[in-house]
Protein backbone atom coordinates (compact mmCIF):
# COMPACT_ATOMS: atom_id res chain seq x y z
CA UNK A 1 -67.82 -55.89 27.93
CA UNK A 2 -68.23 -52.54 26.54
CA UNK A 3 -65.44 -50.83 25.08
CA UNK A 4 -66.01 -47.35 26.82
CA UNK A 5 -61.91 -46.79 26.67
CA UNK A 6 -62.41 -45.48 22.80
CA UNK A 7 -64.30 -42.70 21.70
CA UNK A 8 -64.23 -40.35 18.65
CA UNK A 9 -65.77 -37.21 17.94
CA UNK A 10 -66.22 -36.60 14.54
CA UNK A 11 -65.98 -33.43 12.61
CA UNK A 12 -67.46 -31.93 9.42
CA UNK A 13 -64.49 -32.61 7.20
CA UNK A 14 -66.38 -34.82 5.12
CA UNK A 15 -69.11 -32.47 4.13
CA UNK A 16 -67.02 -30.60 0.88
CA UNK A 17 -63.23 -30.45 0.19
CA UNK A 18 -61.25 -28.64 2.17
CA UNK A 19 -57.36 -26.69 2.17
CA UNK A 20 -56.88 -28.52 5.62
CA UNK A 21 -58.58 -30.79 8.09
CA UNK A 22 -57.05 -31.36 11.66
CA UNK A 23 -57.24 -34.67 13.50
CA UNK A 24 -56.54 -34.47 17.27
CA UNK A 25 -55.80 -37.35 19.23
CA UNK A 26 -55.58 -37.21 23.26
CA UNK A 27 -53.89 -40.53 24.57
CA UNK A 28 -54.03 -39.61 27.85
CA UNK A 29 -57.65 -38.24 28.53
CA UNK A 30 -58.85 -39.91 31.64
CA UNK A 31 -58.05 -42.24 34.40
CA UNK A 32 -60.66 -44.29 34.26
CA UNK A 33 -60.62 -48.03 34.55
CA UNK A 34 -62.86 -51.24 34.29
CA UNK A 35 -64.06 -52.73 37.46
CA UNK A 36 -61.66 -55.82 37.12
CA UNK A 37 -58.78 -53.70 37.52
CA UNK A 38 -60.03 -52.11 40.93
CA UNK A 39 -59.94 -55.43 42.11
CA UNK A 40 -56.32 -55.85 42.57
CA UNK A 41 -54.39 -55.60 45.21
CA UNK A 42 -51.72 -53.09 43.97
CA UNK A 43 -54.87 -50.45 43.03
CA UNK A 44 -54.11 -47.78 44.45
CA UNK A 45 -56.73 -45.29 43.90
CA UNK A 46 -54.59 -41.78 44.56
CA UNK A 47 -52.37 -42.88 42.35
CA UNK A 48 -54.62 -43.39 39.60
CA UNK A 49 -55.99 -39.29 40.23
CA UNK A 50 -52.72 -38.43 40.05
CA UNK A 51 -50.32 -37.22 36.39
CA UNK A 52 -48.94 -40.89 36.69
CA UNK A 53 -52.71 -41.94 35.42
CA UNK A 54 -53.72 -39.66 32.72
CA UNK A 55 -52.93 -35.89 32.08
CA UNK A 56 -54.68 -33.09 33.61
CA UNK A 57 -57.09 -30.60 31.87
CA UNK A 58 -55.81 -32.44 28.41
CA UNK A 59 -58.87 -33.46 27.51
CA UNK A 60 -60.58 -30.25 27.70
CA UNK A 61 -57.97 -28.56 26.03
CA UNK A 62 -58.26 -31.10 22.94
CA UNK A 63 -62.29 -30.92 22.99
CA UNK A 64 -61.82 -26.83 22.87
CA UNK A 65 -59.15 -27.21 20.40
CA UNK A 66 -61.44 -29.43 17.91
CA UNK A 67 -63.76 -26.64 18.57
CA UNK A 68 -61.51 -24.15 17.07
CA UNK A 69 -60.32 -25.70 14.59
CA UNK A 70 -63.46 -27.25 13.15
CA UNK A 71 -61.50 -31.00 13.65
CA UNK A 72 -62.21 -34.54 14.91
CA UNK A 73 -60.80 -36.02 18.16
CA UNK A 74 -60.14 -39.35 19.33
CA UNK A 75 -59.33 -39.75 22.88
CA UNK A 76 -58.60 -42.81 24.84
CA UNK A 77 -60.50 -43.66 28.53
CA UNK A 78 -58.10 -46.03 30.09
CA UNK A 79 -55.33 -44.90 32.73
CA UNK A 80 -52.00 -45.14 31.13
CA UNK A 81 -51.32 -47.27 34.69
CA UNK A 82 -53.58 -49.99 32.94
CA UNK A 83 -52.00 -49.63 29.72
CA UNK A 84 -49.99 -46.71 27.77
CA UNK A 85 -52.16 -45.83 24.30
CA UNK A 86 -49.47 -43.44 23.76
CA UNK A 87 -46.40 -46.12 23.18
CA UNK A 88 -45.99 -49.06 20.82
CA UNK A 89 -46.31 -52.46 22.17
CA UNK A 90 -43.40 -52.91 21.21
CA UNK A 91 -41.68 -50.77 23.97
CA UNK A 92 -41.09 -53.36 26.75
CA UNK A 93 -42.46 -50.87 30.15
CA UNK A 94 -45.33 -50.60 27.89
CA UNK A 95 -47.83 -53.23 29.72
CA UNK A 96 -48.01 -51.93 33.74
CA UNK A 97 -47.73 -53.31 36.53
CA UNK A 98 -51.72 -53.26 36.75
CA UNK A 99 -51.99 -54.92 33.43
CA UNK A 100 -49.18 -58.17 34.29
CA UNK A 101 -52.16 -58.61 37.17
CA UNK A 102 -55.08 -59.09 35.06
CA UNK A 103 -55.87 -62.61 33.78
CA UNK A 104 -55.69 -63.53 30.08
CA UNK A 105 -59.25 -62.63 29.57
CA UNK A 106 -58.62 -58.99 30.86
CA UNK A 107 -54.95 -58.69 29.30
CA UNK A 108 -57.13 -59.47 25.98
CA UNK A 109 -59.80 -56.45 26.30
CA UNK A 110 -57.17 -53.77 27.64
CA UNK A 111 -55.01 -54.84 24.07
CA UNK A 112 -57.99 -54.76 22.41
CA UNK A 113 -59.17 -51.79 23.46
CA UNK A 114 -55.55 -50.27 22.65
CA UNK A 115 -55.69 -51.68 19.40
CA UNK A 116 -59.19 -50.31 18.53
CA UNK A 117 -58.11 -46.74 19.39
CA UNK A 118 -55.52 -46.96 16.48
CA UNK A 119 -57.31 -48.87 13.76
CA UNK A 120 -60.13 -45.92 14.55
CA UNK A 121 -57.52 -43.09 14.34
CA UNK A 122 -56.03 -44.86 11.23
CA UNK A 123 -59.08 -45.16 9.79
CA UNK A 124 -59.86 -41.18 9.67
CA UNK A 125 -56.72 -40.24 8.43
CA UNK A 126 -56.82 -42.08 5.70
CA UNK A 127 -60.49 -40.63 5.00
CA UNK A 128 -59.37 -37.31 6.04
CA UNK A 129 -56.38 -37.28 3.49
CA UNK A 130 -58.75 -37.99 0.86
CA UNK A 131 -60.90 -34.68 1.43
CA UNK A 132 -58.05 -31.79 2.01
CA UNK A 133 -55.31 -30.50 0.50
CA UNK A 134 -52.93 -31.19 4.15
CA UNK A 135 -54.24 -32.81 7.25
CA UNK A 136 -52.80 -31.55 10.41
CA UNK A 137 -52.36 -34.66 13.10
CA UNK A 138 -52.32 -32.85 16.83
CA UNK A 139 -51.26 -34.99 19.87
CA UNK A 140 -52.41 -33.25 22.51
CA UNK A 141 -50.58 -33.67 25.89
CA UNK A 142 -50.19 -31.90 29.31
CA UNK A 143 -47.17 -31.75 31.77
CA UNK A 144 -47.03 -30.75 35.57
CA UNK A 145 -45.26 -27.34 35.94
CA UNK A 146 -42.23 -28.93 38.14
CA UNK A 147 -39.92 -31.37 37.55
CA UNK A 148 -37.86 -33.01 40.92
CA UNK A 149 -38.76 -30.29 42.68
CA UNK A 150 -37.74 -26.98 39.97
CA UNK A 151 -40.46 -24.94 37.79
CA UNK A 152 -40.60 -25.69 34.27
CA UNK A 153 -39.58 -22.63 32.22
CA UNK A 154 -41.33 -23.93 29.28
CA UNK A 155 -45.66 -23.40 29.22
CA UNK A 156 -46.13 -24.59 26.03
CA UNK A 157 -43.90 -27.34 24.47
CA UNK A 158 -43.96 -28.42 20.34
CA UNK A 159 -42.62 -31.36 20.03
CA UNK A 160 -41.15 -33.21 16.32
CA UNK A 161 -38.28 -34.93 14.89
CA UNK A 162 -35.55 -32.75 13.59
CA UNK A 163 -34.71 -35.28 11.08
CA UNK A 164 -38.30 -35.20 9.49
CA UNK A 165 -38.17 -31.95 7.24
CA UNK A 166 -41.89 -31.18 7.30
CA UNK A 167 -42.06 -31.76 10.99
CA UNK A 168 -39.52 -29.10 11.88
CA UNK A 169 -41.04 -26.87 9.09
CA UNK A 170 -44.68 -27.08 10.86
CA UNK A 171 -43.49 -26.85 14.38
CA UNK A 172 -41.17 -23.69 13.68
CA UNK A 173 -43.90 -22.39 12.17
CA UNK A 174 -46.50 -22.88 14.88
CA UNK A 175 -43.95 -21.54 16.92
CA UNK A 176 -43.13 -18.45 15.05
CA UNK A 177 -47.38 -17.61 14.84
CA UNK A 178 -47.44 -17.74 18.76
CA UNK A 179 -48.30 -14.73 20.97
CA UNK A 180 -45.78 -14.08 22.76
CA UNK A 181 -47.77 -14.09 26.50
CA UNK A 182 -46.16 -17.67 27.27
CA UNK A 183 -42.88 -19.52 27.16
CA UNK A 184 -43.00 -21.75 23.81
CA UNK A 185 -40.41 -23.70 23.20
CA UNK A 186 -39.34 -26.30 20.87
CA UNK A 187 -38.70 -29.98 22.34
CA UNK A 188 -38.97 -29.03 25.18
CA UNK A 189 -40.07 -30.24 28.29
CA UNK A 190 -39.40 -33.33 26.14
CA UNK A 191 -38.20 -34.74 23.09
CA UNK A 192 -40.09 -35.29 19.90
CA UNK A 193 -38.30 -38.14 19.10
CA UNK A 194 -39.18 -40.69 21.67
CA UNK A 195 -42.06 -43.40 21.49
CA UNK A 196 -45.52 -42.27 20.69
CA UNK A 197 -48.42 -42.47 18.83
CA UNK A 198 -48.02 -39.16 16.58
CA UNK A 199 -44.73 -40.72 15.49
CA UNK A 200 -46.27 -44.31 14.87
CA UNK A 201 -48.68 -43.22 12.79
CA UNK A 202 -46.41 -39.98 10.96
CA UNK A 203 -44.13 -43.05 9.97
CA UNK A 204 -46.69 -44.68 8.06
CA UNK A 205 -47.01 -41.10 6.07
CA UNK A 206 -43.62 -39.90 6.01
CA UNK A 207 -42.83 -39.73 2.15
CA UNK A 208 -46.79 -37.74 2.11
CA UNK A 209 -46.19 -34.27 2.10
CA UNK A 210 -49.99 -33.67 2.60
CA UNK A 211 -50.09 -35.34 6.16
CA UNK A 212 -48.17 -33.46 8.79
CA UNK A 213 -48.00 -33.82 12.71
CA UNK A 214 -47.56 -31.82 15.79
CA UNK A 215 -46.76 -33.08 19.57
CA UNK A 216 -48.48 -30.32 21.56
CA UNK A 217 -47.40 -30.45 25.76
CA UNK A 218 -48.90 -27.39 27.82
CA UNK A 219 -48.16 -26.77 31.39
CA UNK A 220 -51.09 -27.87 33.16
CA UNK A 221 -51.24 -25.08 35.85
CA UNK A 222 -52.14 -23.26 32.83
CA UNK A 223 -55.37 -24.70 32.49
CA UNK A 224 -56.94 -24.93 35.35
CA UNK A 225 -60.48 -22.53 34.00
CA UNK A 226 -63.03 -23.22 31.48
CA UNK A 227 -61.82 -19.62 30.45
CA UNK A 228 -57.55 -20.35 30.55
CA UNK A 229 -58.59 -23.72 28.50
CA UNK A 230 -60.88 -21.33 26.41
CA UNK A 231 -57.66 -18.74 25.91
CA UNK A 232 -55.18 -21.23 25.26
CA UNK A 233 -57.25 -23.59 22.51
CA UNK A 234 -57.92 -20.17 20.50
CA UNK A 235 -54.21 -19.25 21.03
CA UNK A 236 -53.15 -22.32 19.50
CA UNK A 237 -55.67 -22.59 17.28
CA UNK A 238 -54.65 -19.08 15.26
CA UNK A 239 -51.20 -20.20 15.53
CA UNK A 240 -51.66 -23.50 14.31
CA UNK A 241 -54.06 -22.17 11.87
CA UNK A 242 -51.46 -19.90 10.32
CA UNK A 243 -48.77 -22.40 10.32
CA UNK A 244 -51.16 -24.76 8.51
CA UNK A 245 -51.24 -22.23 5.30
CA UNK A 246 -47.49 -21.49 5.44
CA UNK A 247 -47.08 -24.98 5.11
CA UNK A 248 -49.69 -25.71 2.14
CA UNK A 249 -48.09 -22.43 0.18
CA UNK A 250 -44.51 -24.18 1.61
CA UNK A 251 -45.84 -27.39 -0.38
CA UNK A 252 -46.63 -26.04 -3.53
CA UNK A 253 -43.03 -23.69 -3.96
C-alpha cells in the first residue's frame, strides 16, 4: 500500500548557512482517505468535505507561505476523521470512530502512516537546526468564521504557551509586525496550550533557544482566492519575517 498520506516539500535550506530557516507543517491538509475506509458503513462522504475532515484553504495557505518564506512543508493526506496527525496518541479521542472500524491490518497503515509524518518532520528539524542560526517551526491551521452560530471576531489567531518564554516572545512579536487590515489576536480562537503537534515536537527543543514555534489559525472565509491566499501568505510572511530577526538579535542580548 502506498503511503500517499505523507508528503514533504523540501526547501533550499541546505544549500549554504543561513540566519533562519522555516519549517511548516499542515496536519490538516486534505480529506482524503484509502479505499478501505470508504468501505464502512459509518462513511459518510459530506462529512468527510466538511471542517470536521481537514481544514479549508490550509493547505494553500502553507504551500504560499513556504513560498514566501523560502521554507519546507510537510503536510499530511489523511482526514483527521481517519486519524488526527495533529494530537498525540496518547490523547484517548485520538483514534475515530472510522479508525475503531478498520481491521488490524488497516489500524496498522493509518498508525504508520501517522508515525511516518513525524519521524519525517523530526528528521528536518534536526537537519535544519544544523544549517541556521534559529529555525522557525509554523503549524499552519484554518478555522470556520462562526462558532454555535456567532462570527468569530478574531481572522488571524497566534497561538503558544505563555509559560514557554521564547514562545510568547515570537508570537508577540509576529503580532506586533502585523498590518493592521485584520483582527490578530493572541490565543485566540483557541488555546496554545492544548494537544498538538507544534507542542510535541517544541517539547523535545524547549531548553534550544535556536528552535522556536508558532501555531498559526486564519479564518477560512478569508481565503477563499488564489489572490486572498496570495495577500495573506505575504502578510504573514513580512510579519513573521520581522519577528524572526527580533528574535535572533533577542537571542544574542
Amino acid at each position: 500500500m502506498l503511503n500517499f498520506a505523507v508528503a514533504f516539500i523540501e526547501g533550499s535550506f541546505l544549500k549554504s548557512k543561513r540566519e533562519s530557516s522555516f519549517l511548516l507543517t499542515c496536519e490538516h491538509a486534505k480529506p482524503d482517505v484509502p479505499s478501505f475506509v470508504r468501505r464502512c458503513h459509518v462513511f459518510e462522504s459530506k462529512l468527510f468535505n466538511s471542517h470536521r475532515s481537514f481544514d479549508l484553504h490550509a493547505f494553500d495557505l502553507a504551500k504560499e507561505l513556504k513560498r514566501d518564506l523560502s521554507g519546507s512543508l510537510h503536510f499530511f493526506g489523511l482526514s483527521r476523521l481517519v486519524i488526527d496527525a495533529n494530537r498525540t496518541l496518547k490523547k484517548k479521542k485520538m483514534p475515530s470512530i472510522i479508525f475503531s472500524e478498520l481491521d488490524r491490518e488497516e489500524q496498522s497503515w493509518v498508525i504508520g502512516q501517522y508515525k511516518l509524518y513525524r519521524k519525517q518532520i523530526d528528521g528536518s528539524l534536526a537537519r535544519m537546526g544544523k544549517s541556521s542560526r534559529v529555525t522557525v517551526v509554523l503549524s499552519v491551521h484554518t478555522f470556520t468564521p462562526y462558532f454555535k452560530g456567532r462570527l468569530r471576531s478574531t481572522d488571524i489567531g497566534l497561538l503558544f504557551r505563555t509559560d514557554v518564554e521564547k514562545e510568547k516572545y515570537f508570537a508577540e512579536r509576529v503580532r506586533k509586525h502585523l498590518a493592521e487590515d485584520y483582527q490578530a489576536h493572541l490565543n485566540r480562537p483557541y488555546r496554545g496550550y492544548t494537544d498538538c503537534l507544534l507542542n510535541d515536537v517544541s517539547d523535545r527543543h524547549l531548553s534550544k533557544a535556536n528552535i522556536v514555534g508558532l501555531f498559526l489559525e486564519v479564518k477560512d472565509s478569508l481565503l477563499r482566492t488564489r489572490r486572498d491566499r496570495i495577500q495573506m501568505a505575504k502578510l504573514l510572511s513580512q510579519a513573521i519575517q520581522q519577528a524572526t530577526q527580533d528574535y535572533l538579535n533577542w537571542m544574542l542580548e
